[in-house]
PDB file of N, CA and C in Angstrom:
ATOM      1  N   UNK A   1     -47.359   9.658 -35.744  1.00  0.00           N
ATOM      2  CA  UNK A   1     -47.202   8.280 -36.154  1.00  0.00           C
ATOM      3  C   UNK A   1     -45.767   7.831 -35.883  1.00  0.00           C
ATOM      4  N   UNK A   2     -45.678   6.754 -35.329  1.00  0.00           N
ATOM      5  CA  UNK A   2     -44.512   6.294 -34.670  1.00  0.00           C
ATOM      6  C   UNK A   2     -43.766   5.403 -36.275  1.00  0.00           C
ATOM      7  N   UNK A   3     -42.505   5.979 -36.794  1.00  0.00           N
ATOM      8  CA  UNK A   3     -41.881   5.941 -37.580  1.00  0.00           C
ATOM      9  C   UNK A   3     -40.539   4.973 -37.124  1.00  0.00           C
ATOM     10  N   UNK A   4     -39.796   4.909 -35.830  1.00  0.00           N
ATOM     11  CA  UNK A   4     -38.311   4.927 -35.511  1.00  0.00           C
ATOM     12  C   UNK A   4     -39.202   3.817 -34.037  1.00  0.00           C
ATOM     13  N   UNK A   5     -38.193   2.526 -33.935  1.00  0.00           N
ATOM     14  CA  UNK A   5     -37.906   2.009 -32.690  1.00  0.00           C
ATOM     15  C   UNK A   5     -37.291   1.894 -32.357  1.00  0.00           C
ATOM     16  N   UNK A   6     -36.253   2.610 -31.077  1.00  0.00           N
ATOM     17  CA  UNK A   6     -35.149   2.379 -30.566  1.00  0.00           C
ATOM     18  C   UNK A   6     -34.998   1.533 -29.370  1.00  0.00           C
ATOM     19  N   UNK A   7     -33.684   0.435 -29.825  1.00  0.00           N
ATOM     20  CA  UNK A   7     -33.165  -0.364 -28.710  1.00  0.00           C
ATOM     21  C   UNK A   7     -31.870   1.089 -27.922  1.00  0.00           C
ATOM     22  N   UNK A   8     -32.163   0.751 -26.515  1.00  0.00           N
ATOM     23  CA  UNK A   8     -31.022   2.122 -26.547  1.00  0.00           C
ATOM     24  C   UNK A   8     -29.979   1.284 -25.874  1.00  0.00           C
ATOM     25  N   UNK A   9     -28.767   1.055 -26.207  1.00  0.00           N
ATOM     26  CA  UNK A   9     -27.566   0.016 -25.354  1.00  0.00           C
ATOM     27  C   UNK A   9     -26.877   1.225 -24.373  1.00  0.00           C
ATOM     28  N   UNK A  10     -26.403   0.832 -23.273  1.00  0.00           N
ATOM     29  CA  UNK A  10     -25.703   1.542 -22.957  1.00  0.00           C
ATOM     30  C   UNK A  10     -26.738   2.848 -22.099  1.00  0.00           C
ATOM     31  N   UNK A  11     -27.734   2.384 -22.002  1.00  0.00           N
ATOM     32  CA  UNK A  11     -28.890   3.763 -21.875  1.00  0.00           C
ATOM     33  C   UNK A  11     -28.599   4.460 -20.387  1.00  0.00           C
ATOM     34  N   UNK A  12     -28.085   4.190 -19.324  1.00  0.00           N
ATOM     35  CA  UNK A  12     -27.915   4.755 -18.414  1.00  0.00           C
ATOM     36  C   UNK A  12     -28.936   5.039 -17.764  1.00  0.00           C
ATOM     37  N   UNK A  13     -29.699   6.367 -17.390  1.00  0.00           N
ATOM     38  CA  UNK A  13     -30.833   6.820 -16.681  1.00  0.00           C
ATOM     39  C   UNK A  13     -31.812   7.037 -17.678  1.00  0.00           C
ATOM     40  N   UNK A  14     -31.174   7.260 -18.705  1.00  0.00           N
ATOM     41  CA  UNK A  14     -32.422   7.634 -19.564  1.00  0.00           C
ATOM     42  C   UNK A  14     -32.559   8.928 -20.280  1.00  0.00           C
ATOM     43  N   UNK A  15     -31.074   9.549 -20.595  1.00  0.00           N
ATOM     44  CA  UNK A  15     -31.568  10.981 -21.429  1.00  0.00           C
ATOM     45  C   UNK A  15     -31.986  10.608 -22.857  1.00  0.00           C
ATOM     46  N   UNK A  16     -31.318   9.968 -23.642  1.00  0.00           N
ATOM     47  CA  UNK A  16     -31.148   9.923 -24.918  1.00  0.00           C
ATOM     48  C   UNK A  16     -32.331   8.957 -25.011  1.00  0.00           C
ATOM     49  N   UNK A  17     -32.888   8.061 -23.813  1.00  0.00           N
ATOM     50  CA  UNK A  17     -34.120   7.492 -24.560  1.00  0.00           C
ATOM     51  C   UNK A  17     -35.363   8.524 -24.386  1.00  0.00           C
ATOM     52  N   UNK A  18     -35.405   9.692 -23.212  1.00  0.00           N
ATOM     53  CA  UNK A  18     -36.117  11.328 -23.084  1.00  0.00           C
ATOM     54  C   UNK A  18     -36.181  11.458 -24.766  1.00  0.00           C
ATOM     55  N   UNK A  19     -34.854  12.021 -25.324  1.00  0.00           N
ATOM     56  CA  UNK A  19     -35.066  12.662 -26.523  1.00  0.00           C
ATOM     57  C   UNK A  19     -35.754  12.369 -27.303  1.00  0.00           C
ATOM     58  N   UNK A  20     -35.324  11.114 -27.389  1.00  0.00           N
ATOM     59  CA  UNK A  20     -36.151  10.126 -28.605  1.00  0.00           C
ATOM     60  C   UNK A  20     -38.062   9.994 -28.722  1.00  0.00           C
ATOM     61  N   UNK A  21     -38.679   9.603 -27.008  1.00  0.00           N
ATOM     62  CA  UNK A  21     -39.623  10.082 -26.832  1.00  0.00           C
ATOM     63  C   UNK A  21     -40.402  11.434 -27.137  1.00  0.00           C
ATOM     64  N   UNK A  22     -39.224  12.628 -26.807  1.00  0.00           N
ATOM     65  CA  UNK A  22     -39.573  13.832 -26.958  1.00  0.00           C
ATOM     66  C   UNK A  22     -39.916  14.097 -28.715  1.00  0.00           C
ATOM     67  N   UNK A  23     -38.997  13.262 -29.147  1.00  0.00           N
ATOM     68  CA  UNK A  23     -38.874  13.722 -30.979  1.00  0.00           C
ATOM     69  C   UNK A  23     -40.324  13.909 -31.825  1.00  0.00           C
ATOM     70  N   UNK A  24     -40.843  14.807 -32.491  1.00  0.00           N
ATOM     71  CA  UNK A  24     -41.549  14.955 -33.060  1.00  0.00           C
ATOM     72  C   UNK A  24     -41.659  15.754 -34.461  1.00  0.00           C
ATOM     73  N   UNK A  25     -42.795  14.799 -35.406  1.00  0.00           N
ATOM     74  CA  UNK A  25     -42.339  15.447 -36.871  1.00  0.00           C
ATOM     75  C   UNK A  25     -43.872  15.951 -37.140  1.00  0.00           C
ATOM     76  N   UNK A  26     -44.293  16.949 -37.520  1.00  0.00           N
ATOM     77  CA  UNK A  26     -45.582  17.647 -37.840  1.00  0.00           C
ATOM     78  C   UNK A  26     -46.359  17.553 -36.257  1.00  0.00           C
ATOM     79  N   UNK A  27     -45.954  17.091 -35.356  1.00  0.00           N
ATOM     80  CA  UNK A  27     -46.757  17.564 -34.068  1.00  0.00           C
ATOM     81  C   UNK A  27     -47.317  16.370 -33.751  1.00  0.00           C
ATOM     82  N   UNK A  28     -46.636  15.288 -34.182  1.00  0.00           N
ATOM     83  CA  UNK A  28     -46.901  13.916 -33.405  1.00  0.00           C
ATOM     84  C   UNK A  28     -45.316  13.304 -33.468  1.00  0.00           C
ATOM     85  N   UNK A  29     -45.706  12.141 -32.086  1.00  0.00           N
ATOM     86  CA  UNK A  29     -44.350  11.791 -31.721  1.00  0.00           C
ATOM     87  C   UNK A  29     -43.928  10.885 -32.985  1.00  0.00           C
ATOM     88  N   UNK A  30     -42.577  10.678 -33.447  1.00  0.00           N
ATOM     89  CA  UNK A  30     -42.360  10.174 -34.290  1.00  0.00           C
ATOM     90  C   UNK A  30     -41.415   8.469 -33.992  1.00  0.00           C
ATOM     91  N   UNK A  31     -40.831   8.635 -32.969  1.00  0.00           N
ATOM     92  CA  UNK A  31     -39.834   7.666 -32.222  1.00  0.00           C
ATOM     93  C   UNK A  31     -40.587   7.269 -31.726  1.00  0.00           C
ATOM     94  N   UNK A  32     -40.063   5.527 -31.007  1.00  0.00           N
ATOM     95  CA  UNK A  32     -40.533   5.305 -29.371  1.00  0.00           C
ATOM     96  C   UNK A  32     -39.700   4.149 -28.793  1.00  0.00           C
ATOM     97  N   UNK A  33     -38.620   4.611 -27.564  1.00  0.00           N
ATOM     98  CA  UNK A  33     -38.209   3.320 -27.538  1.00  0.00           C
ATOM     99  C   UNK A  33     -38.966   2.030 -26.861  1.00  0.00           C
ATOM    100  N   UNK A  34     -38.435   1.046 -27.190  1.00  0.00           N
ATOM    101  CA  UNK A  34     -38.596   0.227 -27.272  1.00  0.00           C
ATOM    102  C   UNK A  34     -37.862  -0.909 -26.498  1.00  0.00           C
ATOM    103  N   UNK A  35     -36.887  -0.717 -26.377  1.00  0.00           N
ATOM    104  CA  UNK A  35     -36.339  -1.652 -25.417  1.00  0.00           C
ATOM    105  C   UNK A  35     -34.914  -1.321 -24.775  1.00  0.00           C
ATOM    106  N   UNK A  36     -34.389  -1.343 -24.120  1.00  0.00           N
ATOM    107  CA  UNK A  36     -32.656  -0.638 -23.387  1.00  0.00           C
ATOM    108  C   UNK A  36     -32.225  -1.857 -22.759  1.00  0.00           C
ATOM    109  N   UNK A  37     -30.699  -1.830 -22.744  1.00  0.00           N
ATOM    110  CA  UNK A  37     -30.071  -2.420 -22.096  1.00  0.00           C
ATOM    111  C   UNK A  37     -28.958  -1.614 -21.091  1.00  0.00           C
ATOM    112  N   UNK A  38     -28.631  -2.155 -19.770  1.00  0.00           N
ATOM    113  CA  UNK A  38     -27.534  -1.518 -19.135  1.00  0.00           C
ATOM    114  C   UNK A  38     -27.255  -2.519 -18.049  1.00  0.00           C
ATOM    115  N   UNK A  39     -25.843  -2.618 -17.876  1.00  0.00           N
ATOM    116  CA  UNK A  39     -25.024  -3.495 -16.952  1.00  0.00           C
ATOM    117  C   UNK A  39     -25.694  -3.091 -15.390  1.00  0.00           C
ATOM    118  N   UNK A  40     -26.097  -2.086 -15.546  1.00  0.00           N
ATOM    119  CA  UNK A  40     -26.054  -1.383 -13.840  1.00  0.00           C
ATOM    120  C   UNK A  40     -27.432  -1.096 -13.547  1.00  0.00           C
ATOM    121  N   UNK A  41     -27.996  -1.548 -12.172  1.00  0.00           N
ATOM    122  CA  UNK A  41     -29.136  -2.053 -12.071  1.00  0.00           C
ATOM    123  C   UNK A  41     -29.841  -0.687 -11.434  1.00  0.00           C
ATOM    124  N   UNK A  42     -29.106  -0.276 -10.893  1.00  0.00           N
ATOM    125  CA  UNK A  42     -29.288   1.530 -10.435  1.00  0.00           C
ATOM    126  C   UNK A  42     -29.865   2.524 -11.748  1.00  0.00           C
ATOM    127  N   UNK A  43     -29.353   2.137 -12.777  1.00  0.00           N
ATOM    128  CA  UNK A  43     -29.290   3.052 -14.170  1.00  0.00           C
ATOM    129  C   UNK A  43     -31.030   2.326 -14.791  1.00  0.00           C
ATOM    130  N   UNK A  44     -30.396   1.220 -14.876  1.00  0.00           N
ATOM    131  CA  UNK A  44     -32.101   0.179 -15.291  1.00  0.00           C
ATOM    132  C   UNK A  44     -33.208   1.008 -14.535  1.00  0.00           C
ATOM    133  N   UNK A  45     -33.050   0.840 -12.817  1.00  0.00           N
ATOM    134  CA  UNK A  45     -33.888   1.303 -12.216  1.00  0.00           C
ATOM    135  C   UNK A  45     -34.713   2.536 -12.303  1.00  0.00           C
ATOM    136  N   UNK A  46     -33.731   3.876 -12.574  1.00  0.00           N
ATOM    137  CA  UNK A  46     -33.942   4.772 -12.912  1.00  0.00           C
ATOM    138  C   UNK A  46     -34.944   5.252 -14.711  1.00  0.00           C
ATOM    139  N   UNK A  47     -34.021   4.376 -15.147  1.00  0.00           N
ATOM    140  CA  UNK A  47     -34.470   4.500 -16.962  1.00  0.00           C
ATOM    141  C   UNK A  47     -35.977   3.872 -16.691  1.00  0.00           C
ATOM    142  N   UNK A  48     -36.119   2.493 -15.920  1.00  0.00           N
ATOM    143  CA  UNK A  48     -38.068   1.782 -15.980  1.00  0.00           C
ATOM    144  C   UNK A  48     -38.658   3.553 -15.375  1.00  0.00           C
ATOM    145  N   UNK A  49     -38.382   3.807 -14.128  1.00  0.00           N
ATOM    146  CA  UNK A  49     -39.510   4.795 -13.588  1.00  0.00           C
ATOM    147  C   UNK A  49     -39.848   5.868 -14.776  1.00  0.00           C
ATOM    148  N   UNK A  50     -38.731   6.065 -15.484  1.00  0.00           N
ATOM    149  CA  UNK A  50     -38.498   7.263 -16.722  1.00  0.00           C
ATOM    150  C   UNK A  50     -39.282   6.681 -18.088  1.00  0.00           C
ATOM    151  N   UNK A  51     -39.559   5.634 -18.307  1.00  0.00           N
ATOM    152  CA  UNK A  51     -39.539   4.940 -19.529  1.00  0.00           C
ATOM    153  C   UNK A  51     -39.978   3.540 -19.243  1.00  0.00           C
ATOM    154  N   UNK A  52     -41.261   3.413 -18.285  1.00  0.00           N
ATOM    155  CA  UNK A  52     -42.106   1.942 -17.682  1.00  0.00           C
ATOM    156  C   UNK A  52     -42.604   1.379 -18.859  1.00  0.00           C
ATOM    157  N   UNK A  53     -42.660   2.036 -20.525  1.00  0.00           N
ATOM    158  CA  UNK A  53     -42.980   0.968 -21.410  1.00  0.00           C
ATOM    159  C   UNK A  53     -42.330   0.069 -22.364  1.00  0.00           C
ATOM    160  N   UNK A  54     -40.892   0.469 -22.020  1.00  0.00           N
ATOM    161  CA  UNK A  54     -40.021  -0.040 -22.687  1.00  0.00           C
ATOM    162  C   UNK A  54     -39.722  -1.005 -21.822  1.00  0.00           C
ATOM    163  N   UNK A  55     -38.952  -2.085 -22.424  1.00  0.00           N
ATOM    164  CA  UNK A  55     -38.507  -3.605 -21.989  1.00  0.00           C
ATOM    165  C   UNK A  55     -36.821  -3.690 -21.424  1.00  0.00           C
ATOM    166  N   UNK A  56     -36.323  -3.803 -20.247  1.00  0.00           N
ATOM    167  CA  UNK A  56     -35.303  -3.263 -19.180  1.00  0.00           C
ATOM    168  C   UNK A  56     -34.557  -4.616 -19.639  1.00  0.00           C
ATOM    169  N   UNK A  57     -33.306  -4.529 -19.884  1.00  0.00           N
ATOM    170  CA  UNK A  57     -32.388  -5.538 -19.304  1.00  0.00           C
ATOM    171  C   UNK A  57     -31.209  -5.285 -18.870  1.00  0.00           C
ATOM    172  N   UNK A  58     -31.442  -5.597 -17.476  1.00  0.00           N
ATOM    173  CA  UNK A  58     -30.036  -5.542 -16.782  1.00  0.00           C
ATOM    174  C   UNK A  58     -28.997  -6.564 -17.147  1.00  0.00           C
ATOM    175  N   UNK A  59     -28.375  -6.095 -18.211  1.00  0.00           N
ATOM    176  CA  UNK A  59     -27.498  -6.936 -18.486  1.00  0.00           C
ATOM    177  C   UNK A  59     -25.988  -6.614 -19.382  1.00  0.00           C
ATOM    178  N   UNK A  60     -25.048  -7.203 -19.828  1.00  0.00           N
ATOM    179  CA  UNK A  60     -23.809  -6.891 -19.956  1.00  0.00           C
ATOM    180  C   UNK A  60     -24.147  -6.680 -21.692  1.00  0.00           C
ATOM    181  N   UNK A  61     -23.958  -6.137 -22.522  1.00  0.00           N
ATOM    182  CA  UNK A  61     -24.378  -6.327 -23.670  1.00  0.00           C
ATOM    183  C   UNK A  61     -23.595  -7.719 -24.357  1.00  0.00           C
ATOM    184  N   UNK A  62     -22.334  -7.609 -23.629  1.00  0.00           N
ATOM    185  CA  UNK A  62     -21.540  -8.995 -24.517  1.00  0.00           C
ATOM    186  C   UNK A  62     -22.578 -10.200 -24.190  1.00  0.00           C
ATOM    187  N   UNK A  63     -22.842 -10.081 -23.247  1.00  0.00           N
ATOM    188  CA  UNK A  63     -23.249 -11.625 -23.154  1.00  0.00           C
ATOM    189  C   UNK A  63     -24.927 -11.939 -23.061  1.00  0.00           C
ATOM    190  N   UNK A  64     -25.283 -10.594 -23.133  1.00  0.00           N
ATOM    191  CA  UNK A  64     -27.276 -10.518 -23.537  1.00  0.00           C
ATOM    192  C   UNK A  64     -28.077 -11.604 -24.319  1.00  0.00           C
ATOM    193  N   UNK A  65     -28.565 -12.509 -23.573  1.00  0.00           N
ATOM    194  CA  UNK A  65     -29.276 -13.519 -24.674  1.00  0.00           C
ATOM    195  C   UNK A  65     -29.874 -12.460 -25.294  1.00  0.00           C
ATOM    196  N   UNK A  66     -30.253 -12.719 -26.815  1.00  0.00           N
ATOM    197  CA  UNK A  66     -30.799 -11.706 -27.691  1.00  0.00           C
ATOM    198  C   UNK A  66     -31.994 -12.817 -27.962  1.00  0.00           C
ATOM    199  N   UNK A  67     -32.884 -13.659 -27.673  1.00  0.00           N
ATOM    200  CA  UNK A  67     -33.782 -14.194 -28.189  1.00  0.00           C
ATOM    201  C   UNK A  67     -34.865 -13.033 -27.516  1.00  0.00           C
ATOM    202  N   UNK A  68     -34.768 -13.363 -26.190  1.00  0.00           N
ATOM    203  CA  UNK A  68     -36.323 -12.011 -25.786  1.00  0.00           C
ATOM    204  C   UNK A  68     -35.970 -10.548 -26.198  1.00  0.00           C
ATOM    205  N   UNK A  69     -35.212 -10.088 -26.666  1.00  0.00           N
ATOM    206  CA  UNK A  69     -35.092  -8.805 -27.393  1.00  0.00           C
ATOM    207  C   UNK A  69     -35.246  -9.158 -28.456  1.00  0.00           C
ATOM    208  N   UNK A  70     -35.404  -9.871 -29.600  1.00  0.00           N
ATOM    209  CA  UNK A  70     -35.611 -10.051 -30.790  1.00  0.00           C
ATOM    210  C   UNK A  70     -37.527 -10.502 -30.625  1.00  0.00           C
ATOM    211  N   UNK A  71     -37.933 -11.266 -29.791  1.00  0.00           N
ATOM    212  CA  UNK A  71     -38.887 -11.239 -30.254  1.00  0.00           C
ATOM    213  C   UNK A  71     -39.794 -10.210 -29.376  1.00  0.00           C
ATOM    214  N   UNK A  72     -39.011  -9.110 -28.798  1.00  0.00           N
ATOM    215  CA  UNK A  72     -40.039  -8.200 -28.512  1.00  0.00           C
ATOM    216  C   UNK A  72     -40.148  -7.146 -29.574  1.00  0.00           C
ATOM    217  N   UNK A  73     -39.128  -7.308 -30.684  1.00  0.00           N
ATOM    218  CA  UNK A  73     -38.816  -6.409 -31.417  1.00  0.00           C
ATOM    219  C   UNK A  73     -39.900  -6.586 -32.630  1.00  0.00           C
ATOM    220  N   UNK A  74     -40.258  -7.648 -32.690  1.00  0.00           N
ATOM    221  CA  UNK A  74     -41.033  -8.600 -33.838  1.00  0.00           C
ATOM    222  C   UNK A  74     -42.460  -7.981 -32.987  1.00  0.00           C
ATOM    223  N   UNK A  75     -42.797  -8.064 -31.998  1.00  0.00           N
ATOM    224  CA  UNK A  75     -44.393  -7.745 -31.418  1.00  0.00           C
ATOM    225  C   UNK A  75     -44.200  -6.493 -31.165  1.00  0.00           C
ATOM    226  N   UNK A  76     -43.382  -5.896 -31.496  1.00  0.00           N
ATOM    227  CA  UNK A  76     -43.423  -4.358 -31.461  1.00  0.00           C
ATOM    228  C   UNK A  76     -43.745  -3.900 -33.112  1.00  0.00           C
ATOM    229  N   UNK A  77     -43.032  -4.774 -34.184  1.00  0.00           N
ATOM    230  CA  UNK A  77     -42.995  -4.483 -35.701  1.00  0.00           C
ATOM    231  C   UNK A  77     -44.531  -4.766 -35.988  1.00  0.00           C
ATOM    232  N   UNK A  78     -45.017  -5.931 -34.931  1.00  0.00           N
ATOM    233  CA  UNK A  78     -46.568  -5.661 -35.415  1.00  0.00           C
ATOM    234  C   UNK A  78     -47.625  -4.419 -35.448  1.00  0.00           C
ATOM    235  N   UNK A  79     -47.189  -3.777 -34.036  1.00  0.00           N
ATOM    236  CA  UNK A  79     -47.649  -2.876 -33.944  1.00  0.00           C
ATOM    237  C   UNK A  79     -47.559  -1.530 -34.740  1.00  0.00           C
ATOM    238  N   UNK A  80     -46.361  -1.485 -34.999  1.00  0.00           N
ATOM    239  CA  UNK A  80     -45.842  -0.571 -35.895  1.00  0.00           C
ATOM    240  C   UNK A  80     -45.123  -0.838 -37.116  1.00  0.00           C
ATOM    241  N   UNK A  81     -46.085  -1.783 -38.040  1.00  0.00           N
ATOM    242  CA  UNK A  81     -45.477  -2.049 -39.216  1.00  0.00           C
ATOM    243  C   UNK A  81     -44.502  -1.411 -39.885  1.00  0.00           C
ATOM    244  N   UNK A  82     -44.706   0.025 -40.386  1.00  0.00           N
ATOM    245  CA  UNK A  82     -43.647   1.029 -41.256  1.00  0.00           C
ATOM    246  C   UNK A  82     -42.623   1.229 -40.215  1.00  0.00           C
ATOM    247  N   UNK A  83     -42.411   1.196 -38.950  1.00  0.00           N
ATOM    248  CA  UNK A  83     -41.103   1.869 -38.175  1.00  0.00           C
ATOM    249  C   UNK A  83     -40.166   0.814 -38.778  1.00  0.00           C
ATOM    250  N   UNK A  84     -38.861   1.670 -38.606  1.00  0.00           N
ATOM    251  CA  UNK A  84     -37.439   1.060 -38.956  1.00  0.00           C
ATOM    252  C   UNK A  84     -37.243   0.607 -37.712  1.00  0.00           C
ATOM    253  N   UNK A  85     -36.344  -0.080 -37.237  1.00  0.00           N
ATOM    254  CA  UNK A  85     -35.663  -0.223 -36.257  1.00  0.00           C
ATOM    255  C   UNK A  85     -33.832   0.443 -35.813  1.00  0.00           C
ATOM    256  N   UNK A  86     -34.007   1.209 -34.805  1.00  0.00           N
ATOM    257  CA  UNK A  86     -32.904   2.003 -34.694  1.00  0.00           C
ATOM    258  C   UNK A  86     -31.869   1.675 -33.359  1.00  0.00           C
ATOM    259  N   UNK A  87     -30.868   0.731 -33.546  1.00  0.00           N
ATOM    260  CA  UNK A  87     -30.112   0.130 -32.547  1.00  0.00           C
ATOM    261  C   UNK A  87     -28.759   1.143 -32.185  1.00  0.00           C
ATOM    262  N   UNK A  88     -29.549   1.828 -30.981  1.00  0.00           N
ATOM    263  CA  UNK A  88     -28.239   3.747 -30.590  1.00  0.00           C
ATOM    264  C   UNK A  88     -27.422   2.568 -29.649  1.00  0.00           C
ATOM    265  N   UNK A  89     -26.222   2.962 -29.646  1.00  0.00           N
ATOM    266  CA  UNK A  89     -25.478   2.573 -28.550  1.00  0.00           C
ATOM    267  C   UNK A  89     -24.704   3.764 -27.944  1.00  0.00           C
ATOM    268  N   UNK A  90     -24.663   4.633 -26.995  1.00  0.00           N
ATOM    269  CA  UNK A  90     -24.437   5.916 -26.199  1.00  0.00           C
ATOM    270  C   UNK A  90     -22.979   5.422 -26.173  1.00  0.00           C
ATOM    271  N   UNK A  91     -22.259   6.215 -25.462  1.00  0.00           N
ATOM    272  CA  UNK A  91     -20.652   5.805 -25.054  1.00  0.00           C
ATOM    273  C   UNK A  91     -20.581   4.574 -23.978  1.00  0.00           C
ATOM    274  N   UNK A  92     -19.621   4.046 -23.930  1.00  0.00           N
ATOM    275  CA  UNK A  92     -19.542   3.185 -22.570  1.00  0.00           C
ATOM    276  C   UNK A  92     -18.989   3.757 -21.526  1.00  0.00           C
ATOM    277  N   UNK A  93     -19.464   3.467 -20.279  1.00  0.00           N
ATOM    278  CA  UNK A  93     -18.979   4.108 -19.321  1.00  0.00           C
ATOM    279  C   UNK A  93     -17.547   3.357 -18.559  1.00  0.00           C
TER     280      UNK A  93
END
């Protein structure tokens, strides 16, 4: 049962959104992200083929309209009423 939704900032190729997928509590997945952001369209590219159900934005985080990440976050809370929402931001490169 999916417990945790992660926005991943900063996500690069995609390890730390791997883990999160990988995470599991009694033998079901417990995470799932949910949506990433990254300046670099190479890194985006890589993270969709790795992670095609999460929602890609190539974009700068300073200046990210946050309306379509907020309301994908809301049609994601439908789906998964009890998950928290978990906003990782990795290092900057």
């Amino acid at each position: 049962m999916i417990k945790l939704l992660y926005i991943d900032l900063f996500c690069g190729a995609g390890g730390t959104s791997t883990g999160v997928e990988n995470a599991r509590y009694a033998d079901e997945q417990c995470a799932k992200v949910v949506a990433c952001v990254n300046h670099d369209a190479n890194a985006i590219a890589s993270h969709a083929a790795n992670h095609p159900d999460a929602l890609h934005f190539t974009e700068d985080i300073r200046t990210l309209e946050l309306s379509p990440l907020v309301a994908h976050v809301e049609r994601m809370k439908k789906i998964y009423p009890d998950a928290l929402v978990v906003l990782w931001a990795s290092l900057e490169c």
